[in-house]
Protein backbone atom coordinates (compact mmCIF):
# COMPACT_ATOMS: atom_id res chain seq x y z
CA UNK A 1 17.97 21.10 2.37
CA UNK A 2 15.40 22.97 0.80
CA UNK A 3 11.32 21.97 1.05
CA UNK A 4 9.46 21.11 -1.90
CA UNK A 5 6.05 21.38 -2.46
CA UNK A 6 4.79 17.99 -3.16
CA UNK A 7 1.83 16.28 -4.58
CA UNK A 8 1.49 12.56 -3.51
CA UNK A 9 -0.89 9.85 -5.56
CA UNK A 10 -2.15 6.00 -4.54
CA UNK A 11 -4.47 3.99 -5.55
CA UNK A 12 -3.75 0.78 -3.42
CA UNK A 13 -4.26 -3.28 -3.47
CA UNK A 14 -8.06 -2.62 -2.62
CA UNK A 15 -8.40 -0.34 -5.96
CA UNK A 16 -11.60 1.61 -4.79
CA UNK A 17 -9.72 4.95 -5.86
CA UNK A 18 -7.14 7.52 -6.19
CA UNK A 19 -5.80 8.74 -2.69
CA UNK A 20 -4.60 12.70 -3.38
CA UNK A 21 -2.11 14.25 -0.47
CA UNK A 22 -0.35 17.46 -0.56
CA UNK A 23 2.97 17.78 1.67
CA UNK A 24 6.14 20.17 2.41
CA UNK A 25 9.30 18.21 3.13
CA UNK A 26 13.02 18.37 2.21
CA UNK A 27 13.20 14.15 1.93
CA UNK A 28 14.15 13.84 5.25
CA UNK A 29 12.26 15.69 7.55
CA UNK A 30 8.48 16.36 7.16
CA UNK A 31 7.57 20.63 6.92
CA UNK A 32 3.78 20.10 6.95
CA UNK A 33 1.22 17.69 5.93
CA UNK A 34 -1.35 19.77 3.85
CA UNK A 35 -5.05 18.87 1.95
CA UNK A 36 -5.76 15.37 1.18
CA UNK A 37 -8.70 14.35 -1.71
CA UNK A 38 -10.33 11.33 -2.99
CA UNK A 39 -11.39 10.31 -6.62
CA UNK A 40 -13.94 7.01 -6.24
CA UNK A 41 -13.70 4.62 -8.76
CA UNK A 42 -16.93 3.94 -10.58
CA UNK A 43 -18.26 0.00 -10.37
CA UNK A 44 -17.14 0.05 -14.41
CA UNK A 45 -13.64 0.83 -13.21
CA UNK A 46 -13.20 -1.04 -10.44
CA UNK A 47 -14.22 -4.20 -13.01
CA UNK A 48 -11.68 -3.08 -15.38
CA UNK A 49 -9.00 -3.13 -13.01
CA UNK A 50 -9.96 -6.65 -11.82
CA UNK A 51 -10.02 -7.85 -15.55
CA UNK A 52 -6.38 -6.04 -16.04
CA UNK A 53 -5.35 -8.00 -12.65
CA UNK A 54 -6.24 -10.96 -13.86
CA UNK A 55 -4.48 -10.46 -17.06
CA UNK A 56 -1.09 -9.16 -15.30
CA UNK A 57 -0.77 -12.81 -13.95
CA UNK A 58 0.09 -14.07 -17.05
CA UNK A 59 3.23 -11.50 -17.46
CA UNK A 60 6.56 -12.51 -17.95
CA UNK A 61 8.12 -9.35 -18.95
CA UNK A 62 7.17 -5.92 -17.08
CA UNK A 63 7.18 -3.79 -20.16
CA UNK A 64 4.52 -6.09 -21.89
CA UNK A 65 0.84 -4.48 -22.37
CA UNK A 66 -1.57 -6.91 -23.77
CA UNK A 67 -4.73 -5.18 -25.43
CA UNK A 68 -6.87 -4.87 -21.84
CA UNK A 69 -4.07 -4.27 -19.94
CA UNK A 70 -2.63 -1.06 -22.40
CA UNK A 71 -6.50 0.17 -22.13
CA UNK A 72 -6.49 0.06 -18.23
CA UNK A 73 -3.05 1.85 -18.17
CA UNK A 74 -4.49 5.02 -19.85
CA UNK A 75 -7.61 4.82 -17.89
CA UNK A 76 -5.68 4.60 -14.77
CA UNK A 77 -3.78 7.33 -16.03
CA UNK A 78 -6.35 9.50 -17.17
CA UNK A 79 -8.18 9.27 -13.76
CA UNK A 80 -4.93 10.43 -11.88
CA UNK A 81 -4.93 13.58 -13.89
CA UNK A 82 -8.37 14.02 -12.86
CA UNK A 83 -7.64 13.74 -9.24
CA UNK A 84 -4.83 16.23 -9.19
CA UNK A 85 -7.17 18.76 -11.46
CA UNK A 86 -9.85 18.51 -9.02
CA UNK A 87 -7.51 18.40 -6.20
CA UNK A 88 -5.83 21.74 -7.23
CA UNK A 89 -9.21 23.44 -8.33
CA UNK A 90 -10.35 22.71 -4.66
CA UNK A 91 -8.05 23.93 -2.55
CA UNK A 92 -7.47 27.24 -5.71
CA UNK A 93 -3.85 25.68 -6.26
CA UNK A 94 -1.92 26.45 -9.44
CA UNK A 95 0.31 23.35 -10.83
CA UNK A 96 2.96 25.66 -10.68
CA UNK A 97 3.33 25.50 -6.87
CA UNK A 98 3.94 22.17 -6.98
CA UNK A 99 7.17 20.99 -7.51
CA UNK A 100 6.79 17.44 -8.27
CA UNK A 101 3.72 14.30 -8.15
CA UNK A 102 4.73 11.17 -6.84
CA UNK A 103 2.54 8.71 -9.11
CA UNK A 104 2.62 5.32 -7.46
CA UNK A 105 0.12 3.37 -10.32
CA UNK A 106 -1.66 0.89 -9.88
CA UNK A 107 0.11 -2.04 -8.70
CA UNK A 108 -1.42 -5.46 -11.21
CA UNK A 109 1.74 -7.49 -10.09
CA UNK A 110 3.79 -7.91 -7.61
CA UNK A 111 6.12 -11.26 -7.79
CA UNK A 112 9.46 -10.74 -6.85
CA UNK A 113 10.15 -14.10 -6.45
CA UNK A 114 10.60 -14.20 -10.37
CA UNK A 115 11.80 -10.62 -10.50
CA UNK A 116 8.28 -8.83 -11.70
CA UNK A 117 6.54 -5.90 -10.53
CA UNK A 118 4.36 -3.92 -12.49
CA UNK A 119 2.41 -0.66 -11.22
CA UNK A 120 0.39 0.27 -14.42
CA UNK A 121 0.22 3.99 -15.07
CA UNK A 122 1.96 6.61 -17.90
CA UNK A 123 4.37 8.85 -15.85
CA UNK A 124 5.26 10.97 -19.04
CA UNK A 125 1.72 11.28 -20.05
CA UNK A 126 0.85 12.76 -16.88
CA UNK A 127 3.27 15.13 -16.38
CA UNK A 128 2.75 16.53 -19.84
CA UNK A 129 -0.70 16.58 -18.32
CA UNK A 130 -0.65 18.26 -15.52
CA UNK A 131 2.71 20.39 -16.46
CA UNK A 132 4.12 19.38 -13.23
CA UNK A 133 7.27 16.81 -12.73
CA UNK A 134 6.64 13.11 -12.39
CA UNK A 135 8.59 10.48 -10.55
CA UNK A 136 6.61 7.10 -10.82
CA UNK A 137 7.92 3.54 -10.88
CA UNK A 138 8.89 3.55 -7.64
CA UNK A 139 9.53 -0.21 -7.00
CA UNK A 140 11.19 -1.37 -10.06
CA UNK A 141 14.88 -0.44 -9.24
CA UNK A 142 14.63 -2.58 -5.76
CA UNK A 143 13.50 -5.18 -7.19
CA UNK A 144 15.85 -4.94 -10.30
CA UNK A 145 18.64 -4.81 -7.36
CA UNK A 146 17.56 -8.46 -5.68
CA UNK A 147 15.31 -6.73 -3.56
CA UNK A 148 11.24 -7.18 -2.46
CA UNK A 149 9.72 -4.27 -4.07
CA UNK A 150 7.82 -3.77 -1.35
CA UNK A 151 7.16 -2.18 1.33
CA UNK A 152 8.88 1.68 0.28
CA UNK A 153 6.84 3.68 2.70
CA UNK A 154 8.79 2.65 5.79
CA UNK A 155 10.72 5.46 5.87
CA UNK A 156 8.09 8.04 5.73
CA UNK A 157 6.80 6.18 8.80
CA UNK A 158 10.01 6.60 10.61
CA UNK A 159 9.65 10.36 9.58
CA UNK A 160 6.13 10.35 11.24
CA UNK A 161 6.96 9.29 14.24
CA UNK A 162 9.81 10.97 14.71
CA UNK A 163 7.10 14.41 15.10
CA UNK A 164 5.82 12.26 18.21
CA UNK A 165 6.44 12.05 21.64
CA UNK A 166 6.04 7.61 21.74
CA UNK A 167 7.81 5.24 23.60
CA UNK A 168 10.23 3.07 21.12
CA UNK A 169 10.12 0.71 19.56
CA UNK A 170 6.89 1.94 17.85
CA UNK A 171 5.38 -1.08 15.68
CA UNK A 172 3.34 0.66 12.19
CA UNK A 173 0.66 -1.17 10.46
CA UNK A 174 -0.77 -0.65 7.54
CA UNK A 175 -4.19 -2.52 6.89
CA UNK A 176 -4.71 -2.27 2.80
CA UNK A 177 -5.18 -5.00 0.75
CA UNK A 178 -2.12 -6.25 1.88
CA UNK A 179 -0.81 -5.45 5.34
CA UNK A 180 2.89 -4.34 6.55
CA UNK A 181 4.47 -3.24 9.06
CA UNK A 182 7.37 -0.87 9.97
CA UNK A 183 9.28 -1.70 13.32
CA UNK A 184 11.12 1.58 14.25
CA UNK A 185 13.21 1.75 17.11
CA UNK A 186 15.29 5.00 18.01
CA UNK A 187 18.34 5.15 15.46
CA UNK A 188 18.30 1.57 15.00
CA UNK A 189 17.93 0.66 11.11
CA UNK A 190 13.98 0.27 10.45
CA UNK A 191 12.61 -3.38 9.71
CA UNK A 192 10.03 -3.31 7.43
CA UNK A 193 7.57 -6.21 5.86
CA UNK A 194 4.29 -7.46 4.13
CA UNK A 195 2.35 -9.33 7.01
CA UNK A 196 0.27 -11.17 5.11
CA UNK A 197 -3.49 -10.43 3.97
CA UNK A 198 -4.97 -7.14 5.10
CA UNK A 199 -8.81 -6.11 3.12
CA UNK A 200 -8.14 -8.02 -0.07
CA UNK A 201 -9.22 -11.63 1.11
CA UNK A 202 -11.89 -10.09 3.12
CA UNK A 203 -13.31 -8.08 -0.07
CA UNK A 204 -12.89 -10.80 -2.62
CA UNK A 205 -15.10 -12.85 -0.48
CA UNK A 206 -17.82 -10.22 -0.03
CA UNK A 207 -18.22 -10.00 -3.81
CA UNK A 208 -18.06 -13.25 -4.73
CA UNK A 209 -20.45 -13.89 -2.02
CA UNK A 210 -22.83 -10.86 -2.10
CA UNK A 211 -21.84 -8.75 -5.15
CA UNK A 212 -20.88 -5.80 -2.55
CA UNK A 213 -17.42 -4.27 -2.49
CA UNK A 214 -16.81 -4.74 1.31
CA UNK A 215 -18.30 -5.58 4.64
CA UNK A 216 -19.30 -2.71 5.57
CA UNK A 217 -18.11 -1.67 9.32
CA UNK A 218 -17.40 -5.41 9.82
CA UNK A 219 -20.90 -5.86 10.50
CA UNK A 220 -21.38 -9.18 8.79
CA UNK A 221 -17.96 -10.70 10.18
CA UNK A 222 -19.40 -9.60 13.81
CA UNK A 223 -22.06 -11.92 13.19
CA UNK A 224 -20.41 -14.75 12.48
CA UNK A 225 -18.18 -17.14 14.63
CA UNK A 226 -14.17 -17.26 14.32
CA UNK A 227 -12.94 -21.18 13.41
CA UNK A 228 -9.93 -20.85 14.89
CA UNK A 229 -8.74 -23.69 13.61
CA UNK A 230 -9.12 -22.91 9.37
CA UNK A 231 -7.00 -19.82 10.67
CA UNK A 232 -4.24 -22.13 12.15
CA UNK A 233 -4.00 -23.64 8.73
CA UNK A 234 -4.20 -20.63 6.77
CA UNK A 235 -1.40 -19.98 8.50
CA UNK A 236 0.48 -22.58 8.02
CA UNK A 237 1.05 -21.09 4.46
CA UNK A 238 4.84 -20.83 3.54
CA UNK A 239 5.25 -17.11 3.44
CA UNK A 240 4.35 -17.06 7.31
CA UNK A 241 7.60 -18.95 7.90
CA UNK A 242 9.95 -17.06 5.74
CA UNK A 243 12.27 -14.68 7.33
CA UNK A 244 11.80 -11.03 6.73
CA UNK A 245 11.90 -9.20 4.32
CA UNK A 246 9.27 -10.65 2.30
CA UNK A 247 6.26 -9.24 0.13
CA UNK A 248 3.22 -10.13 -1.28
CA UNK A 249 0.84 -9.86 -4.15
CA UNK A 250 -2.93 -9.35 -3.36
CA UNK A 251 -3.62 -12.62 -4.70
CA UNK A 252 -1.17 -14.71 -2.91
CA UNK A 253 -3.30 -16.32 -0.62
CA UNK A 254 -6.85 -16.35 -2.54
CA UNK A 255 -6.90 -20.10 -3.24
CA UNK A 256 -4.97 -21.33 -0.28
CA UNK A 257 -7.57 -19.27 1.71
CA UNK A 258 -10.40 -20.76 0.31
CA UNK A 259 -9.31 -24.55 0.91
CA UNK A 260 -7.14 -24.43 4.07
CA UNK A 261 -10.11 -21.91 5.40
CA UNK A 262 -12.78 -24.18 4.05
CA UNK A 263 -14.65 -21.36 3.10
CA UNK A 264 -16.93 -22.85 0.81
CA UNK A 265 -19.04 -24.94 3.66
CA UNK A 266 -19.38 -21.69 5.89
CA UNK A 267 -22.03 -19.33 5.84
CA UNK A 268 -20.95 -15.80 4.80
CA UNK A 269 -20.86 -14.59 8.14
CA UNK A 270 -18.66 -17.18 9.52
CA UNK A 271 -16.50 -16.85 6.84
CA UNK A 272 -15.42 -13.45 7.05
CA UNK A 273 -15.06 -13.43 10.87
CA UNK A 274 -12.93 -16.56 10.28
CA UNK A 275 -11.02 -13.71 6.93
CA UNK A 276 -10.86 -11.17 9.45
CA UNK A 277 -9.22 -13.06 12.28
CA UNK A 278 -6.80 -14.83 9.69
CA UNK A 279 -5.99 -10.79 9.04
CA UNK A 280 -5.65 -10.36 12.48
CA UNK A 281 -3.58 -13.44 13.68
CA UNK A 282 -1.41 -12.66 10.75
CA UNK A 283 -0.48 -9.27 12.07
CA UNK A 284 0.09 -11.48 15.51
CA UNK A 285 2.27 -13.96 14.07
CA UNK A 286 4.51 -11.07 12.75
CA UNK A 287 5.86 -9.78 16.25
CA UNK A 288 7.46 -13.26 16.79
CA UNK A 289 10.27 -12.27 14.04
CA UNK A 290 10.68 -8.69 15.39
CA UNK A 291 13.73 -7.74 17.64
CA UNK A 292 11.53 -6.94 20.51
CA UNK A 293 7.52 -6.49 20.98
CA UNK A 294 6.66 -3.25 20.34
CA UNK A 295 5.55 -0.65 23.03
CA UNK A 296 2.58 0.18 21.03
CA UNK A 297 1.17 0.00 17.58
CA UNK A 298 -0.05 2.96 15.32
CA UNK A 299 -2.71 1.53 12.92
CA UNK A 300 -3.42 3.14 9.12
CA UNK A 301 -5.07 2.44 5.79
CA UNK A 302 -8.61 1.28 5.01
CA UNK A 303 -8.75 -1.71 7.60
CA UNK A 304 -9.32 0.85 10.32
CA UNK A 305 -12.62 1.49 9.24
CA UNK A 306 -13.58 -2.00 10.35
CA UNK A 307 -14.34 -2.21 13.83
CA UNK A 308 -14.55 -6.15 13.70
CA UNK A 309 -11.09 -6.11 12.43
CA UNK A 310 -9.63 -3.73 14.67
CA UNK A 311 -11.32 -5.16 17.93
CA UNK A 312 -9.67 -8.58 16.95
CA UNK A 313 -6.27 -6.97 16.62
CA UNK A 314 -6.78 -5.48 20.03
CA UNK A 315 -7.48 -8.99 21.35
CA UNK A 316 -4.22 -10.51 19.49
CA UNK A 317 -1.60 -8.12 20.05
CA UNK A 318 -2.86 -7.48 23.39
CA UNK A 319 -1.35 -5.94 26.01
CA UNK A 320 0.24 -3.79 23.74
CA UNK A 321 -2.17 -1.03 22.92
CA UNK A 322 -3.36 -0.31 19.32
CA UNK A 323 -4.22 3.76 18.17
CA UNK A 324 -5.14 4.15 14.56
CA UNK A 325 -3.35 7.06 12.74
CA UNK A 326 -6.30 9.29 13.10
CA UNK A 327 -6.43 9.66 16.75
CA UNK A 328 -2.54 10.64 16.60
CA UNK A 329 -3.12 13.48 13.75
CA UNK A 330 -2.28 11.05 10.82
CA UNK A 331 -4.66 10.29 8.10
CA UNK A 332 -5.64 7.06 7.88
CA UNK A 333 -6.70 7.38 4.18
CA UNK A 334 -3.82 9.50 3.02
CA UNK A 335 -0.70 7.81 4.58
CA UNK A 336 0.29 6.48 1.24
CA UNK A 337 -0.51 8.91 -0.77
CA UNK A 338 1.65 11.45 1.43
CA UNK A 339 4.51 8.71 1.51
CA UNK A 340 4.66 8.73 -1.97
CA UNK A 341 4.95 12.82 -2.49
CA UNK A 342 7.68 12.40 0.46
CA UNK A 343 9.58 9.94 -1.65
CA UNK A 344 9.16 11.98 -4.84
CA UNK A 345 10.58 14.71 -3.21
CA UNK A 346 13.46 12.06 -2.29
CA UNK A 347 14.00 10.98 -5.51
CA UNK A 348 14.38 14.40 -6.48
CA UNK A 349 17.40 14.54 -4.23
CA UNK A 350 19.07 11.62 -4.70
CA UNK A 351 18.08 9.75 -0.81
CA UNK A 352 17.40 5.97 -0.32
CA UNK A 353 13.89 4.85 -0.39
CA UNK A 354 14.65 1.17 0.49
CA UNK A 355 17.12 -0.56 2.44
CA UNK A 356 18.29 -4.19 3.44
CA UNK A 357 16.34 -4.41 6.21
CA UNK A 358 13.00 -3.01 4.38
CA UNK A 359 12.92 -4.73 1.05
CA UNK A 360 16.44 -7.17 1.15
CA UNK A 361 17.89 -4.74 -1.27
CA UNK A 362 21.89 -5.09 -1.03
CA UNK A 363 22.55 -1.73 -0.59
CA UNK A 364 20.27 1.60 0.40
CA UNK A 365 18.90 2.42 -2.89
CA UNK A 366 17.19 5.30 -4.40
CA UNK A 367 14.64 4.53 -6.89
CA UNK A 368 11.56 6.26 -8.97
CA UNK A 369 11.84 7.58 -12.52
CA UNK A 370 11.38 11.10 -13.01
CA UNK A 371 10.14 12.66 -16.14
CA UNK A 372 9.95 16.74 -16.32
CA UNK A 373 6.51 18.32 -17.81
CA UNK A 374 8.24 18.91 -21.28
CA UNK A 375 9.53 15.19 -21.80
CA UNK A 376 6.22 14.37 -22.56
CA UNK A 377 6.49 10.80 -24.47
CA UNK A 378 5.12 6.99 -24.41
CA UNK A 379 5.92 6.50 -20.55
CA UNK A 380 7.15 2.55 -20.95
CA UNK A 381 8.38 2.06 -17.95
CA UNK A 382 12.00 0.67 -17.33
CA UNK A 383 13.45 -2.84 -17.19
């Protein structure tokens, strides 16, 4: 099959910007893995999106836009376009080299235990935009199907690691606001599921706590001491038993957190070292369900900028070894935004993006709407 040029777009659960990747690939396997950029959200932003959060949990139809919520969409839009202008001005791109954007949204709901996902965002808009093709909605058709939603990257992972020379089964975690993990093991179909918390419990309580968007290298969870057991009964949480596949909204566990944890009696810095290990025991508790323990673990998104978090992973999956993406050649910032220009570029071509053992869907399913530069239009996204 032929490559496509593709422009890939995220702005994930921890909304502190738009992820930018460019990549060659013919939906299957991966030509080259090009530039990468980054447009920050502003403190303003970052506030709106929290209000539009909020707002989402109220939804009971995925086309609805209260007032806030239509607002936020064509802000979230608007700063997408930005990213891909500045991306292409950077690296002295014209939009006509790329073939298609794969515009994930920003996700303000993700229940598909009542069949609701909603990823914010205007695909027409921005392809009208930009002048480039769009394919955005990405989740909507699994879930439409009986399936999760969630996770869709796994098989760009299985792509990945297919360029590297690693014993199987190969175990990939992603640490965003939520954390999953893709279990890939030679030709055997990929298992694929949310974890449980990655950053978002972590960063909730920072703010709430300290007005500051993150601990910062962990530093303030290294000070603190681990009560093993509030993260026993964090983890006696429901999800943790179900059966995989299963997914998660940011939110899931933000109350339950805060009363199983006790968090409110702890100092700050005991309560994010006992966040961070609940993170980290989560990730744990997840190899019991796989096939087989992994024979190593390749670690990606923002959690692997936290060295408190990533040193307690070591000690919990231990004595399988952990690398992060960036010591094997992956970015760590990127992944997603790469995965989702990879399954633009499938979508183009008709290929499955989720399967039964990924998302519970019933069948391999393709998914992702696409809308061509010249359709222009409102953008509602499908039922």
């Amino acid at each position: 099959m032929s490559r496509v040029t593709a422009i890939g777009l995220m702005s994930g659960t921890s909304y502190d910007g738009v992820d930018v990747a460019l990549i060659e690939t013919d939906g299957e396997e991966i030509g080259s893995l090009g530039p990468t950029g980054y447009r920050p959200y502003s403190d303003q932003e970052r506030d709106l999106l929290r209000r539009a959060i909020a707002v989402a949990t109220n939804l009971g139809d995925r086309t609805e836009r209260p007032k806030i919520l239509a607002q936020v969409e064509e802000l979230v839009t608007d700063m997408h376009a930005e990213a891909v202008e500045a991306f292409l001005a950077a690296n002295g791109m014209a939009a006509s080299a790329v073939g298609v954007v794969g515009f994930h949204g920003q996700t303000v709901l993700h229940r598909p235990d009542r069949g609701l996902t909603v990823q914010i965002g205007n695909g027409p808009a921005l392809a009208a935009r930009l002048g480039i093709p769009v394919v955005y909605d990405f989740r909507a058709a699994d879930v439409a199907a009986g399936g999760q939603g969630a996770p869709v990257v796994p098989v760009f992972h299985r792509a990945l690691v297919r360029q590297l020379k690693r014993a199987h089964p190969v175990g990939v975690l992603n640490l965003g606001g939520v954390a999953n993990v893709t279990f890939i093991d030679g030709n055997v179909e990929l298992i694929a599921f949310d974890t449980g918390p990655g950053n978002a419990l972590i960063d909730d309580f920072v703010r709430m706590r300290t007005g500051q968007p993150r601990d910062d290298d962990g530093r303030t969870a290294a000070a603190g001491k681990v009560d093993e057991d509030a993260v026993a009964r964090v983890l006696k949480h429901p999800f943790f038993a179900k059966a995989p596949p299963k997914s998660l909204d940011r939110n899931a566990f933000r109350h339950w957190a805060m009363e199983e944890g006790r968090l409110t009696e702890k100092s700050t810095e005991d309560a994010l070292a006992t966040l961070t290990a609940v993170t980290a025991a989560s990730v744990a508790h997840a190899t019991k369900v796989l096939p087989r323990a992994p024979a190593g673990w390749l670690v990606a998104g923002g959690g692997t900028r936290n060295p408190t978090l990533m040193r307690m992973l070591a000690q919990r999956l231990a004595p399988v070894s952990i690398e992060t993406a960036g010591a094997v050649g992956w970015s760590a910032d990127a992944l997603e935004a790469q995965a989702f220009a990879y399954l633009a570029v499938r979508t183009l071509k008709g290929l499955p993006l989720t399967f039964p053992t990924t998302t519970g869907v019933p069948r391999p399913l393709t998914g992702g709407v696409l809308v061509r530069k010249s359709d222009g239009g409102s953008g509602s996204p499908r039922a």
